[in-house]
Protein backbone atom coordinates (compact mmCIF):
# COMPACT_ATOMS: atom_id res chain seq x y z
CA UNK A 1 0.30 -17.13 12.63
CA UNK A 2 1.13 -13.43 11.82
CA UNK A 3 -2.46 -13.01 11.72
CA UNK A 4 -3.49 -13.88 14.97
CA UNK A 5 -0.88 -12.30 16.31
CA UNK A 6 -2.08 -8.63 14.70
CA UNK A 7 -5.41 -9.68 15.73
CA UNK A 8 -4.49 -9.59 19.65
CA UNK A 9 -2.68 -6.30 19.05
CA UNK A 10 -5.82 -4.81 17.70
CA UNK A 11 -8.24 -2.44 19.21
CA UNK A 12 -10.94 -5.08 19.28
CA UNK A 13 -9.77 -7.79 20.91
CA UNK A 14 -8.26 -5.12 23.37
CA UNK A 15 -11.65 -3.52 24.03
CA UNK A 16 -13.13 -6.97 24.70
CA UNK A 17 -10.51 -7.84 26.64
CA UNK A 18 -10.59 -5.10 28.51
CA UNK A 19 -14.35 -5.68 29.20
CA UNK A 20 -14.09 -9.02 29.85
CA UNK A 21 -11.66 -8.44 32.63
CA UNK A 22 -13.41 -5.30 33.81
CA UNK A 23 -16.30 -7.93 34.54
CA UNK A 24 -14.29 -10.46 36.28
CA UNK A 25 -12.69 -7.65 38.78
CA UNK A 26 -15.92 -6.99 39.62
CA UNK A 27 -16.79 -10.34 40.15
CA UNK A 28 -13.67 -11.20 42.51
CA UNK A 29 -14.13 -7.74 44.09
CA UNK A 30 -18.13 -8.86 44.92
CA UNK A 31 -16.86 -12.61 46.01
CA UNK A 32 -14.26 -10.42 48.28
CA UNK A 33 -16.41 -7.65 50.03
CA UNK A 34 -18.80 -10.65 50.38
CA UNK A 35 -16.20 -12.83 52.50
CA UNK A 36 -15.31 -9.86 54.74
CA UNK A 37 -18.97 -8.22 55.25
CA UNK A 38 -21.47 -11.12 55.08
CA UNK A 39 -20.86 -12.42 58.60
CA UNK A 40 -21.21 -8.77 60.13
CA UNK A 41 -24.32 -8.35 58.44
CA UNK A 42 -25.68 -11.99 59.34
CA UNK A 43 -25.26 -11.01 62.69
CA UNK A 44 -26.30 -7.69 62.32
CA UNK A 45 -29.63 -8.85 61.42
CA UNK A 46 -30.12 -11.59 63.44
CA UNK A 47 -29.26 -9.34 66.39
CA UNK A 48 -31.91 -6.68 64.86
CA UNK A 49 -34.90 -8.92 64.68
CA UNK A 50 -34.52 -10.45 68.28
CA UNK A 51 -34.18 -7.21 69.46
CA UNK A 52 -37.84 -6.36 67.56
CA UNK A 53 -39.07 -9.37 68.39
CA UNK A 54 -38.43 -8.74 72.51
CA UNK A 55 -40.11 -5.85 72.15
CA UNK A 56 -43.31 -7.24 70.88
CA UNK A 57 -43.16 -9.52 72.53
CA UNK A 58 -42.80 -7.08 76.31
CA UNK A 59 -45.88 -4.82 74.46
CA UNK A 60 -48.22 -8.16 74.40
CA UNK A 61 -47.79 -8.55 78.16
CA UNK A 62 -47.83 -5.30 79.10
CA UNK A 63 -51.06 -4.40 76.92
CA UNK A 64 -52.77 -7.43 77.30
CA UNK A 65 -53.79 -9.75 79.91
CA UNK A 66 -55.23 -12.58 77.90
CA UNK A 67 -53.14 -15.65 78.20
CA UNK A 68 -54.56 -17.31 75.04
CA UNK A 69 -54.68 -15.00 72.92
CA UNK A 70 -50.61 -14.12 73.97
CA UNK A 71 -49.96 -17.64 73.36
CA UNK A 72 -51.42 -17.63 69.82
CA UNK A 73 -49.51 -14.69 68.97
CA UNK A 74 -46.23 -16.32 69.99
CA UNK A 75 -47.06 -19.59 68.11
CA UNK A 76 -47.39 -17.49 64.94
CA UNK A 77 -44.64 -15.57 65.39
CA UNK A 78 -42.40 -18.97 66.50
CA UNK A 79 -43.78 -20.50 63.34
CA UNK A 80 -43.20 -17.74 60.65
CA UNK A 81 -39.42 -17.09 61.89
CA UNK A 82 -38.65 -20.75 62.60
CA UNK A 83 -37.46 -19.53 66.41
CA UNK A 84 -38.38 -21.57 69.46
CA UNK A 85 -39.77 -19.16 72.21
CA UNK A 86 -39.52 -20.28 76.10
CA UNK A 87 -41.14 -17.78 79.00
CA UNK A 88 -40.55 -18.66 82.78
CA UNK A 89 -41.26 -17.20 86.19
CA UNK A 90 -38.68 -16.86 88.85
CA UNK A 91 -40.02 -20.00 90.60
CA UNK A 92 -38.73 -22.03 87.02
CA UNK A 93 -42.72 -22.03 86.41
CA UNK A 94 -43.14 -22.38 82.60
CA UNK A 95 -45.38 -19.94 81.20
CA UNK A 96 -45.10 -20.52 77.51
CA UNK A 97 -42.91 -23.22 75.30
CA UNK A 98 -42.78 -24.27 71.91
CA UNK A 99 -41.02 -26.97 72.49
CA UNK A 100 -41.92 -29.41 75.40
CA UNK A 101 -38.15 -30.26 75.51
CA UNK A 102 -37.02 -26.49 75.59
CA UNK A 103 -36.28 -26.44 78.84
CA UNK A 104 -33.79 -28.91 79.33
CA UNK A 105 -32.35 -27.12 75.91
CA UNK A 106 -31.76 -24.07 77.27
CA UNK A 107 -30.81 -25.52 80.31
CA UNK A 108 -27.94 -27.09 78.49
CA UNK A 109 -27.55 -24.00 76.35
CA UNK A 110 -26.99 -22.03 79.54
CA UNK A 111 -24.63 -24.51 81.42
CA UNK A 112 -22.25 -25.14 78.16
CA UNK A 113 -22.03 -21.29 77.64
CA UNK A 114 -19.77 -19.85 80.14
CA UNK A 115 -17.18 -22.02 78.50
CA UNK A 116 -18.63 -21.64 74.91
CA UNK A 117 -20.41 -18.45 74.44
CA UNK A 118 -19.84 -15.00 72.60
CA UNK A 119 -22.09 -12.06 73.35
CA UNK A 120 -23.09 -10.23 70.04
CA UNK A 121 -24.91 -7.64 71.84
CA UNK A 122 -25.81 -6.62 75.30
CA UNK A 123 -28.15 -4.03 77.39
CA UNK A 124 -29.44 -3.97 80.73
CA UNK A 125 -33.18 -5.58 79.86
CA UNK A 126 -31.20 -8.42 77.34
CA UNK A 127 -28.17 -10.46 76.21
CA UNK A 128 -27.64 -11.63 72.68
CA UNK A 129 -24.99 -14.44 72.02
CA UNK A 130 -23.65 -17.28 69.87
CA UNK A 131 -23.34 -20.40 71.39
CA UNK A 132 -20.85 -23.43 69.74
CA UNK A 133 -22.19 -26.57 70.81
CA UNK A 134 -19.14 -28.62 69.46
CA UNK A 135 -20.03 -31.82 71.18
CA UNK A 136 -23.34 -32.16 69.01
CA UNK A 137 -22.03 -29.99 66.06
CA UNK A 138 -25.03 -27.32 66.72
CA UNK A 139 -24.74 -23.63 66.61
CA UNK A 140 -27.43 -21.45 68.34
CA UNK A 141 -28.30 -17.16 68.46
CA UNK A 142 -29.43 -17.47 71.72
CA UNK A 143 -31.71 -14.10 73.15
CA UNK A 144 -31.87 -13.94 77.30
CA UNK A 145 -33.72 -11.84 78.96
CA UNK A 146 -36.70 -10.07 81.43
CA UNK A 147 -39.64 -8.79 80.53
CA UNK A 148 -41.39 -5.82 82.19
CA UNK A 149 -43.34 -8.15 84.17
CA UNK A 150 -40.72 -10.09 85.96
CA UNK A 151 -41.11 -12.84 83.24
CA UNK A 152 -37.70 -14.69 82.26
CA UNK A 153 -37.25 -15.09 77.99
CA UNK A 154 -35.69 -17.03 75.89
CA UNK A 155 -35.43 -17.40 72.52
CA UNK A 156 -33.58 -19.76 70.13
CA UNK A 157 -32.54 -19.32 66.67
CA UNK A 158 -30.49 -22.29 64.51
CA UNK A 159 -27.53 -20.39 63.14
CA UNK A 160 -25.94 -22.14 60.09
CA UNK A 161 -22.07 -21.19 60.46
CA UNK A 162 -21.40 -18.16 59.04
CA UNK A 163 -18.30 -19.44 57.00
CA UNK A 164 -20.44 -22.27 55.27
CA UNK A 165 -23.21 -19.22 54.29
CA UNK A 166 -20.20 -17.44 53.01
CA UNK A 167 -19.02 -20.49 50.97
CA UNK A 168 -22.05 -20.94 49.44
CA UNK A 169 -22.72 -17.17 48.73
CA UNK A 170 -19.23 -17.03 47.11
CA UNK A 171 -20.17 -20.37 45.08
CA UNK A 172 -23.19 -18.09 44.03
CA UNK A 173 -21.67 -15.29 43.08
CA UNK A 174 -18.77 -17.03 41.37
CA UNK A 175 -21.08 -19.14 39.42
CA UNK A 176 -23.29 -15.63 38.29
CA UNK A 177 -20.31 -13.96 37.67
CA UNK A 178 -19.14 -17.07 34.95
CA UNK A 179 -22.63 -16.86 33.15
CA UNK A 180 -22.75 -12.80 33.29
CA UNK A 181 -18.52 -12.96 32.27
CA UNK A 182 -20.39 -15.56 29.14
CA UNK A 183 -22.86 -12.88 28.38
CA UNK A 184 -20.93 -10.02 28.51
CA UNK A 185 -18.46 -11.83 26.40
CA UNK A 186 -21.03 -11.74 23.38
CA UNK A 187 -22.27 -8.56 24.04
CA UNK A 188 -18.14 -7.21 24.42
CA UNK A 189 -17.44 -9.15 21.40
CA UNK A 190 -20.34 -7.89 19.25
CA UNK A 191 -19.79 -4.05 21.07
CA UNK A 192 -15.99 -4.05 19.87
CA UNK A 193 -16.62 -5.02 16.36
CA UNK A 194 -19.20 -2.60 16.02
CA UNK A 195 -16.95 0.33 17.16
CA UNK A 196 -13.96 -1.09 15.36
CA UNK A 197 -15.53 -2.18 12.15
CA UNK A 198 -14.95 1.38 11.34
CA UNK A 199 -11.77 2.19 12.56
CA UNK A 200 -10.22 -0.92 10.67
CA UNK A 201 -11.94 0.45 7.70
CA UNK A 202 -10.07 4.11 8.18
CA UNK A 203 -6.73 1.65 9.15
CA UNK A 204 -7.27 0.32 5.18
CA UNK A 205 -7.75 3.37 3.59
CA UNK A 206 -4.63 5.17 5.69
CA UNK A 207 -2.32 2.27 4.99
CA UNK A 208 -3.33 2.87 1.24
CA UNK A 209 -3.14 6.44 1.40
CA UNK A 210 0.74 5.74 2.35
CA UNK A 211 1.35 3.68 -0.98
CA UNK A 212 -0.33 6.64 -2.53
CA UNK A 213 -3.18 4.87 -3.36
CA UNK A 214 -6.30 6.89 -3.12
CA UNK A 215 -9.30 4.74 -4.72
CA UNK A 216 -10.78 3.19 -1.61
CA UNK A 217 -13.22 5.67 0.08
CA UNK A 218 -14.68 5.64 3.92
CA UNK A 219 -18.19 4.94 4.03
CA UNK A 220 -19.40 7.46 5.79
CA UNK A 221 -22.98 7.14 7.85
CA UNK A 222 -25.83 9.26 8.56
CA UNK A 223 -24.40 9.55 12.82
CA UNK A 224 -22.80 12.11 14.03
CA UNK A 225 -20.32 10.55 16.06
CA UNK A 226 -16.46 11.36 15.71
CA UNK A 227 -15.34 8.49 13.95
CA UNK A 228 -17.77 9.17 10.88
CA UNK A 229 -16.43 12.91 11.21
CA UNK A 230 -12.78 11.61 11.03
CA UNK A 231 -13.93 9.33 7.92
CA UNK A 232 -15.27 12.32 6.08
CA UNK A 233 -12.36 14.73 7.13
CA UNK A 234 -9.54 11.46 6.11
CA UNK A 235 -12.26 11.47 2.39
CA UNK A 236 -11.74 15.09 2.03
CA UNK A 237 -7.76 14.41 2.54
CA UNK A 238 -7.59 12.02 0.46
CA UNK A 239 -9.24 14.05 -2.78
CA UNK A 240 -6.76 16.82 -1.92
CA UNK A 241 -3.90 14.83 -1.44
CA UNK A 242 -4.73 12.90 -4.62
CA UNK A 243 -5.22 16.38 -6.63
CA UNK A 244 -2.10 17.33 -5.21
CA UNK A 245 0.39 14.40 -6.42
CA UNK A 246 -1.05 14.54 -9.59
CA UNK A 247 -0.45 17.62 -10.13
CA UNK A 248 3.39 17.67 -8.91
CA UNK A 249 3.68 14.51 -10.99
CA UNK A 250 2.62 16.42 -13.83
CA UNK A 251 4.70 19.07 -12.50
CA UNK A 252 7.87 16.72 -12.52
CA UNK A 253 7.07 15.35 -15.92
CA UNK A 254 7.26 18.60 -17.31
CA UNK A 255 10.77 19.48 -15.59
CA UNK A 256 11.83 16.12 -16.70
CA UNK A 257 11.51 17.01 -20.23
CA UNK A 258 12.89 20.39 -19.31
CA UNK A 259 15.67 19.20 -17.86
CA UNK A 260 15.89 16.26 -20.79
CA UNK A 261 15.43 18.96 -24.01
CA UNK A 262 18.04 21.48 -21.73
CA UNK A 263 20.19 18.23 -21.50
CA UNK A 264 19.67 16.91 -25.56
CA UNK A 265 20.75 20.28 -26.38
CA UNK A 266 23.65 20.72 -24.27
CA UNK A 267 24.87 17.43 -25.53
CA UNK A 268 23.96 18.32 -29.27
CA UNK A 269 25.94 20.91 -28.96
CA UNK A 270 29.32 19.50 -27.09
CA UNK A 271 29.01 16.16 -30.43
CA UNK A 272 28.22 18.81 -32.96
CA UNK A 273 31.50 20.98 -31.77
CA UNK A 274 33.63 18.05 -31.72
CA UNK A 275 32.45 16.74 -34.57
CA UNK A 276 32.95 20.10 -36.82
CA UNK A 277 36.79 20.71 -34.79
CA UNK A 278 37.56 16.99 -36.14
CA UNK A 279 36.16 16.87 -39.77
CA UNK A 280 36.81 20.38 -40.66
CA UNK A 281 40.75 20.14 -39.80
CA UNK A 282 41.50 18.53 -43.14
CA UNK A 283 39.32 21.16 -45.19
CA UNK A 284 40.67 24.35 -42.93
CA UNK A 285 44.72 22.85 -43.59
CA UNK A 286 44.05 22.50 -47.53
CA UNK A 287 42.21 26.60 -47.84
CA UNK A 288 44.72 27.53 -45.44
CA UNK A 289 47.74 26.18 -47.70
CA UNK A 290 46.20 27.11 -50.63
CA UNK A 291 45.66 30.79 -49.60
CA UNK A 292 49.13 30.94 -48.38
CA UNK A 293 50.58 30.01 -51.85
CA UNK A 294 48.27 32.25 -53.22
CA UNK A 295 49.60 35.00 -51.31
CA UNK A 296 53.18 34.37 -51.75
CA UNK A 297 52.51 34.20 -55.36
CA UNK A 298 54.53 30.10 -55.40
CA UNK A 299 52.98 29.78 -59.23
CA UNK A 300 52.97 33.19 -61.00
CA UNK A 301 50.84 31.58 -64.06
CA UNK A 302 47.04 32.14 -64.30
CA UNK A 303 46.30 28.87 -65.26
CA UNK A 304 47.80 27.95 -61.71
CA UNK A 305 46.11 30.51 -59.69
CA UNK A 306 42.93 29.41 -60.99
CA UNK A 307 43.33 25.74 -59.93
CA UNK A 308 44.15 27.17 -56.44
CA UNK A 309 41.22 29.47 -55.94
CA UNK A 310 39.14 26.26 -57.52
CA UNK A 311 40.88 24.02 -54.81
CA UNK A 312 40.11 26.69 -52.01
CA UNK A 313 35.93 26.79 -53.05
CA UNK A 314 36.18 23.06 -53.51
CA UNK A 315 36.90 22.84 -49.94
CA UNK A 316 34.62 25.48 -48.75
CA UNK A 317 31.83 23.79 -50.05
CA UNK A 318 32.44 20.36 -49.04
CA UNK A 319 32.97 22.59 -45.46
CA UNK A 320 29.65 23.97 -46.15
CA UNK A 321 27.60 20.95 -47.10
CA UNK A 322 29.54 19.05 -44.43
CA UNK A 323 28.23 21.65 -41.46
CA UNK A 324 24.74 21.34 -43.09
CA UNK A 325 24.85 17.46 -42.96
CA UNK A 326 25.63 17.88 -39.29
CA UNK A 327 23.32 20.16 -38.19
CA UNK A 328 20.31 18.10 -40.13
CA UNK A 329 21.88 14.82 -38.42
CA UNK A 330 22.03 16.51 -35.08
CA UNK A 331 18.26 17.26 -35.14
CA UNK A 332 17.64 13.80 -36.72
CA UNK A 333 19.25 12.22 -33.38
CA UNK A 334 17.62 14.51 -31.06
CA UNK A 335 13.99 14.29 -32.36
CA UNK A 336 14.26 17.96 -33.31
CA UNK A 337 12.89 17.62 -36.87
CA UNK A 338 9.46 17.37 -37.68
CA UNK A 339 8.58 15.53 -40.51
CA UNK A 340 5.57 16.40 -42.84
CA UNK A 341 4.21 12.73 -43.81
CA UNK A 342 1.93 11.79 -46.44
CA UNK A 343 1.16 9.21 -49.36
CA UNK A 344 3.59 9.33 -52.26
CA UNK A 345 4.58 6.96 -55.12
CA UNK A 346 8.21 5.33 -54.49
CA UNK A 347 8.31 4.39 -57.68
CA UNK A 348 8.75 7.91 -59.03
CA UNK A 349 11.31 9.32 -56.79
CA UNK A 350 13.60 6.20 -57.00
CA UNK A 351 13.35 6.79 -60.94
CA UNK A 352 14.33 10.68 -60.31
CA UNK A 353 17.13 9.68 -57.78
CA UNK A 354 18.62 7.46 -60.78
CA UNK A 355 18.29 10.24 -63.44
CA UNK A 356 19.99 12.62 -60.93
CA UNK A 357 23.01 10.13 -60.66
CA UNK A 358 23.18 9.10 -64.62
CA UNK A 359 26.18 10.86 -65.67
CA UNK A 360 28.25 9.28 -62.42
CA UNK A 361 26.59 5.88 -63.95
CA UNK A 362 27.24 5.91 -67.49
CA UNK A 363 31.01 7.19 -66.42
CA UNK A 364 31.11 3.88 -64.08
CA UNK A 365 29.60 1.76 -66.65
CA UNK A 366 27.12 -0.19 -64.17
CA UNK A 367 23.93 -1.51 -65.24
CA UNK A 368 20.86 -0.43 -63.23
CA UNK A 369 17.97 -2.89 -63.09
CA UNK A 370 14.70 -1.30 -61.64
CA UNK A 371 11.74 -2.43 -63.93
CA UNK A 372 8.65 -1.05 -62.01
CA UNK A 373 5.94 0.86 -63.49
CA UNK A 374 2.39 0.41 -61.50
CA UNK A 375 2.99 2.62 -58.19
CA UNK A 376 3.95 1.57 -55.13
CA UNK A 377 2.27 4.13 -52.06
CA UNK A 378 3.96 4.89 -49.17
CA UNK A 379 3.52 6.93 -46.17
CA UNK A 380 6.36 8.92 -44.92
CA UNK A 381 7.87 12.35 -45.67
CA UNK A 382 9.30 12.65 -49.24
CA UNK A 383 11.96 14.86 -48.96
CA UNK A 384 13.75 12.63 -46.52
CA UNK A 385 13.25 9.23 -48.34
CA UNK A 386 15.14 10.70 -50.71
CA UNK A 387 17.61 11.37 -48.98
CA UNK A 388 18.08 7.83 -47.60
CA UNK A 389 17.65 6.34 -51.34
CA UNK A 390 20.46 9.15 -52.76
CA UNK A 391 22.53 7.55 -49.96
CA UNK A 392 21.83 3.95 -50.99
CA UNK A 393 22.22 4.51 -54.22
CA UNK A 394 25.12 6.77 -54.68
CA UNK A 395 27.20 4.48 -52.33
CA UNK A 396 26.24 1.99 -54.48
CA UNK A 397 27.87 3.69 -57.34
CA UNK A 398 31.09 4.20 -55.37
CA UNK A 399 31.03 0.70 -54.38
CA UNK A 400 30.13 -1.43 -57.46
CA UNK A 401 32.78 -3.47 -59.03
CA UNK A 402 32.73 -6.01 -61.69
CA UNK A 403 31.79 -9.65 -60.62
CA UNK A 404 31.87 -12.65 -63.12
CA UNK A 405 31.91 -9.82 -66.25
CA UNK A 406 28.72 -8.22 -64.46
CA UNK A 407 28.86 -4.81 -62.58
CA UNK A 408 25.29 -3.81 -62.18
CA UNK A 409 22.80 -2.66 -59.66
CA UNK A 410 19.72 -3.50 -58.88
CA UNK A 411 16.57 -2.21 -56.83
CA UNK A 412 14.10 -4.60 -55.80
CA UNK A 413 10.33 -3.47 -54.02
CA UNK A 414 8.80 -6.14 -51.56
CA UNK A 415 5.81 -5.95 -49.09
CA UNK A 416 6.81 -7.67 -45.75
CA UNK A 417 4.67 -9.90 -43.38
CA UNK A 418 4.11 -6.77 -41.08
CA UNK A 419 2.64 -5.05 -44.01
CA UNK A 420 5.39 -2.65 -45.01
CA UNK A 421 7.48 -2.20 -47.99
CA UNK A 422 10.92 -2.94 -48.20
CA UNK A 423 13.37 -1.11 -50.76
CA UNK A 424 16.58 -2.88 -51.34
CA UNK A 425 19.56 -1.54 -53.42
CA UNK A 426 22.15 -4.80 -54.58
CA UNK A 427 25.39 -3.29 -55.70
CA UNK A 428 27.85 -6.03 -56.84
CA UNK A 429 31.48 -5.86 -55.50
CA UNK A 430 33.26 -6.59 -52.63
CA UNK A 431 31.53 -8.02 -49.16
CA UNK A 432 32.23 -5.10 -46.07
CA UNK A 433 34.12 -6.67 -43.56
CA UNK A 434 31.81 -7.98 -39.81
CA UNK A 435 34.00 -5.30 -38.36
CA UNK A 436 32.86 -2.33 -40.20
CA UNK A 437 29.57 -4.01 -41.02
CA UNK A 438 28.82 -2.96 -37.39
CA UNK A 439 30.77 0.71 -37.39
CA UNK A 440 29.46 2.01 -41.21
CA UNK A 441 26.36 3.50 -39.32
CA UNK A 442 28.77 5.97 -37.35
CA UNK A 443 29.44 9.14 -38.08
CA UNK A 444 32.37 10.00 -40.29
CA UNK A 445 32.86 6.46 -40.39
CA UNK A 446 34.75 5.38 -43.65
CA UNK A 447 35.63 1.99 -44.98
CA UNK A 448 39.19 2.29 -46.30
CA UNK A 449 38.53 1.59 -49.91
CA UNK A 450 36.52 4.67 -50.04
CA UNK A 451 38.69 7.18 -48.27
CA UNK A 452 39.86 9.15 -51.40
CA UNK A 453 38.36 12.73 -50.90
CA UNK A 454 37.12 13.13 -54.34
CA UNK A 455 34.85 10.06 -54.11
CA UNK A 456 34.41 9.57 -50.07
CA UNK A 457 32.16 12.00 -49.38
CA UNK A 458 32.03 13.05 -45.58
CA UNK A 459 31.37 9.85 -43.91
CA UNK A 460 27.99 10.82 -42.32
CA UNK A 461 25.71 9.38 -44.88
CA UNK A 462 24.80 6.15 -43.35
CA UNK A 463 24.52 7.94 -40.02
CA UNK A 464 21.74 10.06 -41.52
CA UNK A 465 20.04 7.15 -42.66
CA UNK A 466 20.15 5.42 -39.26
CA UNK A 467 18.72 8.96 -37.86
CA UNK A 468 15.62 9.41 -40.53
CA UNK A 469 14.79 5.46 -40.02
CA UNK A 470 14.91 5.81 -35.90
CA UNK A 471 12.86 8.39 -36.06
CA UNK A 472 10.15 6.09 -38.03
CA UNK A 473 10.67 3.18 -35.97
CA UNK A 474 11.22 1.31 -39.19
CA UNK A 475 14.06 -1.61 -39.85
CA UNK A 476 16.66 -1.40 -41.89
CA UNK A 477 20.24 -2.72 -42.58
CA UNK A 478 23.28 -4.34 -44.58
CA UNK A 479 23.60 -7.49 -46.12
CA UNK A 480 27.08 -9.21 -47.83
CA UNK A 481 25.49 -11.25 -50.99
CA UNK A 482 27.67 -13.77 -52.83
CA UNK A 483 28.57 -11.97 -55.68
CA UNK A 484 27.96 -7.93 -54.08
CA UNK A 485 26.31 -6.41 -50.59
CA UNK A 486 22.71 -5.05 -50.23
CA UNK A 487 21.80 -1.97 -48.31
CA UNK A 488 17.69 -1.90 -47.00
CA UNK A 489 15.43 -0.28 -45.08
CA UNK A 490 11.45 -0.30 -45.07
CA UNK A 491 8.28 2.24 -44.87
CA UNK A 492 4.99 2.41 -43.97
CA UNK A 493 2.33 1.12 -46.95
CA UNK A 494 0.40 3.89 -47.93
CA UNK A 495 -3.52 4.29 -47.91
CA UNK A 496 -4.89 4.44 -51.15
């Protein structure tokens, strides 16, 4: 339905209805100038060849006096205009009839006319008029008049009525204009697709061009005419405008990740003040203390001193290591660290993690299991693997208590289904709560158990780990066990 109703709003069906009723004006216009001017010009002629035809008729008796060969001439010209010709003297002395009943004819014609005639035209030599016989239905053109020689003549036409010629010349023309109106149609209908074929095509491509879709091009001809100009000029348009979005898209991309890096920064910036003014209060109170009692001289034995200048470097390097772990964290979370990746054995740099931590394990008393020797290749960057096993592994330590006489650890090496490696570390112990199962990843996020300062570290190491394994797009996670909890995570396999 919406269809057809476009399709009589467009420019084709308006130019072929506009030709269409162009044609049928003309038509009515023809049927109209016929009804007014055919009867005048019925007359007209009429009038005009009786006129001609007295005048020949005058030259044969005035140039010749042969009565037969006069008579011949009138029978021909009687016979070839279908008039009937009738010549008398004064004395009513016939001189020439075509019809032996003529006489009494125009004898009736003459009598009925002073009641029934209309002169058409008039002179001093003849009289032209229409008679309307309307007792016997008959219409005559009825020429009177005198020759040169004293002769009396008449002539008699048959006049159909005019309004019946003009019925059936209306009927004509009505009936010529239907089959040319027919014709025309084809013709308008096959005219208006040609010149709109293109037009609609241009229509297509414009609408497109809106939705900023430039892949349809016109097809452009080898005419000259406007609308093949216009389809080359809209082509031409259409490349520009094309190279044009692009390259403000491109443009706005770019000032996107302006605008994002300006915005990453801004915000590193506002966590990583917040986060130094709220970790390093603790640290700042205890050197600040410290100093003061220093100063004031509160214990005047060395031995004393010394534990509170070791108290006040204590703190400054936990202060230290702390502002380093949140500076490498903030450009962890905002992609600002590169990371140099390549093929490396895990096996040996879990084995140097746990001979970096032996002295905190033989102190603990845990048993480490991790029997691995063939090497296991991965594909990340070593430096910060490490740091996410030294996390799993020293909060291990921390964590590891004694279940059913054991207190061990152990590290376990699986491939996946998705071809990766998994590393766990098991610690046994106590299971972390679902509550800070789903907070441990936070910065400076401490479960209580572990919030002594000598052994809590600064709460960020987790975080880190969430960071580094982001950034690889690689799993990794908690799990409470029956007897302990297992931290996770997994790397790419190495090529080998």
């Amino acid at each position: 339905m919406a269809k057809s109703k476009s399709y009589f709003k467009s420019v084709r069906f308006r130019l072929f209805f506009t030709m269409c009723v162009v044609i049928a004006i003309i038509v009515l216009c023809l049927v109209a100038i016929n009804s007014v001017v055919l009867k005048t010009f019925y007359l007209y002629s009429k009038v005009h060849t009786l006129r001609n035809l007295y005048d020949k008729i005058n030259t044969y008796y005035n140039l010749n006096n042969n009565t037969n060969t006069i008579e011949d001439e009138l029978r021909r010209i009687a016979f070839n205009n279908n008039f009937d010709i009738f010549i008398k003297t004064d004395e009513n002395l016939i001189v020439f009839s075509t019809d032996r009943n003529l006489y009494s004819l125009i004898d009736m014609i003459t009598n009925s006319k002073k009641a029934q005639n209309d002169t058409i035209y008039s002179n001093e030599k003849l009289e032209i008029e229409r008679i309307e016989d309307k007792y016997n239905n008959i219409s005559y053109i009825l020429l009177s008049g005198k020759l040169d020689n004293g002769y009396e003549l008449y002539i008699s036409i048959p006049a159909v009525p005019i309004e019946e010629s003009v019925e059936i010349s209306n009927q004509t023309l009505i009936l010529i204009g239907i089959i040319i109106l027919l014709i025309s149609g084809f013709i308008a209908s096959y005219i208006s697709k040609k010149f709109t074929t293109p037009i609609v095509q241009l229509n297509d491509i414009t609408n497109k061009m809106a939705r900023l879709d430039f892949s349809q091009r016109y097809r452009t001809l080898d005419t000259d005419d406007e609308i093949n100009e216009l389809g080359k000029n809209i082509n031409e348009m259409s490349d520009k405008l094309e190279r044009t979005i692009k390259q403000l898209r491109e443009n706005n991309i770019e000032l996107e990740k302006d605008i994002e890096e300006k915005s990453k920064i801004d915000e590193m910036r506002k966590q990583f003040i917040s986060d130094v003014s709220h970790e390093l209060k603790t640290p700042i109170a205890l050197i600040q203390g410290y100093a003061e009692g220093l100063i004031e001289n509160v214990n005047t034995d060395d031995e004393s001193r010394k534990f509170y200048a070791e108290v006040i470097l204590d703190e400054s390097n936990k202060m230290d290591e702390l502002v380093k772990q949140l500076l490498e964290l903030m450009k962890l979370e905002y992609g600002k660290r590169e990371f140099n990746n390549a093929n490396f054995n895990i096996i040996e740099l879990i084995n140097e993690v746990i001979r970096k931590c032996d002295v905190m394990i033989k102190e603990r008393n845990i048993d480490i299991k991790f029997n691995y020797d063939k090497p296991v290749l991965v594909y990340a960057d070593n430096f910060y693997i490490e740091q996410v096993i030294t996390n799993y592994f020293t909060n291990a330590i921390k964590h590891a208590r004694e279940v059913n006489g054991e207190k061990q650890i152990e590290i376990n090496i699986n491939k996946t289904e998705e071809n990766k490696i998994r590393i766990s570390i098991f610690n046994t112990g106590d299971n972390i709560s679902d509550e800070d199962i789903s907070k441990i990843w936070g910065r400076f996020y401490k479960i209580d158990s572990s919030r002594n300062r000598n052994e809590g570290g600064t709460g960020i190491g987790l975080a880190l780990v969430k960071a580094i394994m982001n950034n690889y797009k690689n799993d990794y996670g908690v799990i409470n066990k029956k007897n302990g909890v297992e931290f996770y995570f997994e790397l790419d396999m190495g090529n080998t």
